[in-house]
Protein backbone atom coordinates (compact mmCIF):
# COMPACT_ATOMS: atom_id res chain seq x y z
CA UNK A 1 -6.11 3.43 -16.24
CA UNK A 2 -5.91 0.69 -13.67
CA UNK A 3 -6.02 0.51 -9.69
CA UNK A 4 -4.85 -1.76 -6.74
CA UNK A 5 -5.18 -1.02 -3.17
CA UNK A 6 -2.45 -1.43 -0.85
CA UNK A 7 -1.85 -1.74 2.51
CA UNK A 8 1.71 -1.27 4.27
CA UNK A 9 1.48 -0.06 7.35
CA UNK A 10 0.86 3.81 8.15
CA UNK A 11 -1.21 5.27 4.77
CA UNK A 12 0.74 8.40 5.30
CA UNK A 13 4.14 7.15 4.10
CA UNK A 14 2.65 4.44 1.86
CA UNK A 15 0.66 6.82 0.27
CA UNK A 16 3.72 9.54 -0.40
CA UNK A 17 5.85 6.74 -1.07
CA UNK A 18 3.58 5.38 -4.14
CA UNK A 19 2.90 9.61 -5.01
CA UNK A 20 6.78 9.58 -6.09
CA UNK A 21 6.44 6.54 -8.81
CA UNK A 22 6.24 8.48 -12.45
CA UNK A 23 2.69 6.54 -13.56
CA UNK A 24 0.84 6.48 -10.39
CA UNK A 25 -2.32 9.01 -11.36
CA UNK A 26 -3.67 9.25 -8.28
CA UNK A 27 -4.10 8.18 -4.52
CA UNK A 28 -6.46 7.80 -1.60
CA UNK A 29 -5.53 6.42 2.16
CA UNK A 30 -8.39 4.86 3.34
CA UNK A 31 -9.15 1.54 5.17
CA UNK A 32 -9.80 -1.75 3.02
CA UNK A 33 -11.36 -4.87 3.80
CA UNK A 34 -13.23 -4.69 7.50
CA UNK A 35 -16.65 -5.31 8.34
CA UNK A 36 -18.07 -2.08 9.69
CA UNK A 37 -19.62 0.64 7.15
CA UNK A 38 -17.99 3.84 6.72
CA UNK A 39 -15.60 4.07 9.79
CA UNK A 40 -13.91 6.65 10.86
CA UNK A 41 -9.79 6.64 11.87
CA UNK A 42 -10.56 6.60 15.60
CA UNK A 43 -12.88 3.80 15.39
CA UNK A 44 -10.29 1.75 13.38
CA UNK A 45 -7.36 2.60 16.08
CA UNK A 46 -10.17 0.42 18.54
CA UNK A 47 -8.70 -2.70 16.71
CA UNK A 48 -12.11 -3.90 16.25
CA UNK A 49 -13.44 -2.96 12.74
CA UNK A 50 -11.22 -5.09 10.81
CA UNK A 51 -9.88 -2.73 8.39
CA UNK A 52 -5.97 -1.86 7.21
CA UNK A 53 -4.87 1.22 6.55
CA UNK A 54 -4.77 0.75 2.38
CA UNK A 55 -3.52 3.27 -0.10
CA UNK A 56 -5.83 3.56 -3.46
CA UNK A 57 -3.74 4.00 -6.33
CA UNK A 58 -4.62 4.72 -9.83
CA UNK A 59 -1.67 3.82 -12.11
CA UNK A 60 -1.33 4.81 -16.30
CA UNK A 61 -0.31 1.14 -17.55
CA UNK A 62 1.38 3.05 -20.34
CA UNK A 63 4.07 4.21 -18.05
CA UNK A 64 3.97 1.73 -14.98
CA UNK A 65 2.75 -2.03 -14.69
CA UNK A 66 1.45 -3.83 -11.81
CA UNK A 67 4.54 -5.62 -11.40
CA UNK A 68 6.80 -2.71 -10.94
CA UNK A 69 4.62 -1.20 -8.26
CA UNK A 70 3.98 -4.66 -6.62
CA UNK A 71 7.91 -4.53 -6.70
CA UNK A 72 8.01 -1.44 -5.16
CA UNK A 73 5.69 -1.99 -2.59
CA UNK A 74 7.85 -4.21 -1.40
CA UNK A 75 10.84 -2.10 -0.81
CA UNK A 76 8.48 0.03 1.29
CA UNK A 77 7.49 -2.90 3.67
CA UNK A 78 8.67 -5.42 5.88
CA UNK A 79 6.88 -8.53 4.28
CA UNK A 80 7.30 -11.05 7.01
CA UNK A 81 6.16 -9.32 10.09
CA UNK A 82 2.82 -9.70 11.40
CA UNK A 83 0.44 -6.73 11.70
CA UNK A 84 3.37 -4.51 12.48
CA UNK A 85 5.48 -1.72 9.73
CA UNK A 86 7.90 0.49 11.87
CA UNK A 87 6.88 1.19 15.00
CA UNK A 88 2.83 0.99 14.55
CA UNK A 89 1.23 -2.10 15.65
CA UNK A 90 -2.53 -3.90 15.19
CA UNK A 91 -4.07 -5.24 12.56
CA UNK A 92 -4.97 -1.83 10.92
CA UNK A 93 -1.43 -2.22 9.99
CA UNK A 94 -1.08 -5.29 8.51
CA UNK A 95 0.12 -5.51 4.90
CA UNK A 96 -1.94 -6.31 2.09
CA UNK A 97 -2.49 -6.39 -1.49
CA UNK A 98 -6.63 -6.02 -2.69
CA UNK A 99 -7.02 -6.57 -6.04
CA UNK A 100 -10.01 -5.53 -8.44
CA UNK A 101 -10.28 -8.06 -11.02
CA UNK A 102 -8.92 -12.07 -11.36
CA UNK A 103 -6.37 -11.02 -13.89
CA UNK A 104 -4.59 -9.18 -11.52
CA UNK A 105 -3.92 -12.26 -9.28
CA UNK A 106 -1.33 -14.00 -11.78
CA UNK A 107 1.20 -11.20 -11.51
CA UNK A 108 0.53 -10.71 -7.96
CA UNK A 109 1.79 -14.15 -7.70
CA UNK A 110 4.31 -14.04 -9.60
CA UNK A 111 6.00 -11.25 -7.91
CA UNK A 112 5.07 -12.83 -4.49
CA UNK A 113 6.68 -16.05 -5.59
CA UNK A 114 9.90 -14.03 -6.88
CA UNK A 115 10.25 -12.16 -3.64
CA UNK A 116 9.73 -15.03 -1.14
CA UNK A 117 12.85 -16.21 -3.46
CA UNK A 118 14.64 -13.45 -1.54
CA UNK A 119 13.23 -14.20 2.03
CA UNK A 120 13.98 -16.66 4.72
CA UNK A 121 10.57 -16.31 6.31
CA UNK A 122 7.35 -16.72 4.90
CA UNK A 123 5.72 -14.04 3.78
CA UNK A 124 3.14 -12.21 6.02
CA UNK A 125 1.56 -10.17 2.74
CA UNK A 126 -2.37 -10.84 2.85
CA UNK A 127 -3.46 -11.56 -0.87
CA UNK A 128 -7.63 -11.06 -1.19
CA UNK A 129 -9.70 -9.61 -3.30
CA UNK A 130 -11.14 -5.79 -2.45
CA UNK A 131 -14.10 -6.15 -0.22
CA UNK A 132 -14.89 -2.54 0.69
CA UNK A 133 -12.79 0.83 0.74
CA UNK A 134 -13.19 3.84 2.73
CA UNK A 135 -11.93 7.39 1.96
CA UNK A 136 -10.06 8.52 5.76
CA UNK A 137 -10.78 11.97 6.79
CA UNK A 138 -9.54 14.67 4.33
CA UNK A 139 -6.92 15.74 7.31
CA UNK A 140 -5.52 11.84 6.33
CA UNK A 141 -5.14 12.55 2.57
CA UNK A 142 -2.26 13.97 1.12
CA UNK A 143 -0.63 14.01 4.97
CA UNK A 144 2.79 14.42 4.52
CA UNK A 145 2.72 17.06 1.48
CA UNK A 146 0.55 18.68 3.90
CA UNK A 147 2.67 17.75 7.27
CA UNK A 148 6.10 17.79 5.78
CA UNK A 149 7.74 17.02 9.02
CA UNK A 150 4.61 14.42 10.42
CA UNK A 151 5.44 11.17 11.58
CA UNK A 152 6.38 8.78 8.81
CA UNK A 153 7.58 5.19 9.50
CA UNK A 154 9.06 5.07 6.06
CA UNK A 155 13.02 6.63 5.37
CA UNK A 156 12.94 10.04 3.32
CA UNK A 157 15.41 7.92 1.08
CA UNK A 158 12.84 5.53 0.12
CA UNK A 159 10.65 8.69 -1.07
CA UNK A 160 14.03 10.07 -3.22
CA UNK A 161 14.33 5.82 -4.38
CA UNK A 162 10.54 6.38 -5.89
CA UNK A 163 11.02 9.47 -7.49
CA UNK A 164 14.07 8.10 -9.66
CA UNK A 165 12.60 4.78 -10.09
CA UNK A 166 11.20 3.89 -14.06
CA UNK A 167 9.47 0.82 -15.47
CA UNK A 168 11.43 -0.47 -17.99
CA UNK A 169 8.83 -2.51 -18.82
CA UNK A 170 6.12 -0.67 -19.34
CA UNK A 171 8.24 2.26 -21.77
């Protein structure tokens, strides 16, 4: 079993987006990479603490790789804009990949170089390694199974595209 933590805007739809994807195990929204301990969602909405919104996912490399859900990921985000996905702004928002380990940097590279391919603008991705993760409240987890009409910045075609979607790769 493996793990990344991603951040693309609202954990809600991130997080059902990336439940969809045959492989992924399991997932956790919390907040990644700020500089307070243990905050909670209101004190991350102050802008202050540093943290994104970021999606834990534990994948089964027998079924997925990390370059088919880096590759999805990006179908669920807007790489080039700048602390904003949808209509939520602020840094909490920002986009971001946080790895675990140094091996996972050269295919998180590689699919960053391949995409930019496809981009007129720079990317606006953050690439670092995990610093600290959270847990959000339990009311956060699981949101929009639990909330099936709550606010989502994502389009409920996306969530049918990650259903269908295999890695080839990986079979």
């Amino acid at each position: 079993m493996k793990e990344i933590y991603l951040a693309g805007g609202c954990f809600w739809g991130t997080e059902h987006f990336f439940k969809q994807i045959d492989g992924v195990l399991e997932t956790k929204v919390g907040f990644a990479n700020g500089h307070t301990e243990n905050p909670t969602y209101k004190e991350v909405c102050t802008d202050t603490t540093g943290f994104a919104e970021t999606v834990y996912i534990k994948y089964d490399e027998k079924k997925i790789n990390l370059e088919f859900l880096l590759n999805m990921y990006f179908k669920a985000i807007d790489p080039v804009s700048v602390n904003k996905q949808g209509g939520d702004c602020g840094t909490q928002y920002r986009t971001g990949v946080y790895y675990t380990s140094k091996d996972q940097l050269p295919v998180i590279e590689k699919v960053f170089n391949q995409q930019q391919k496809e981009l007129s603008e720079p990317i606006a991705v953050e690439i670092k390694a995990l610093q600290n993760f959270y847990a959000a409240e339990e009311y956060h987890q699981d949101y929009l199974d639990k909330n099936p009409n709550g606010y989502c910045h994502l389009p409920l075609a996306l969530f049918e595209y990650a259903r269908n979607a295999k890695d080839k790769g990986s079979l």
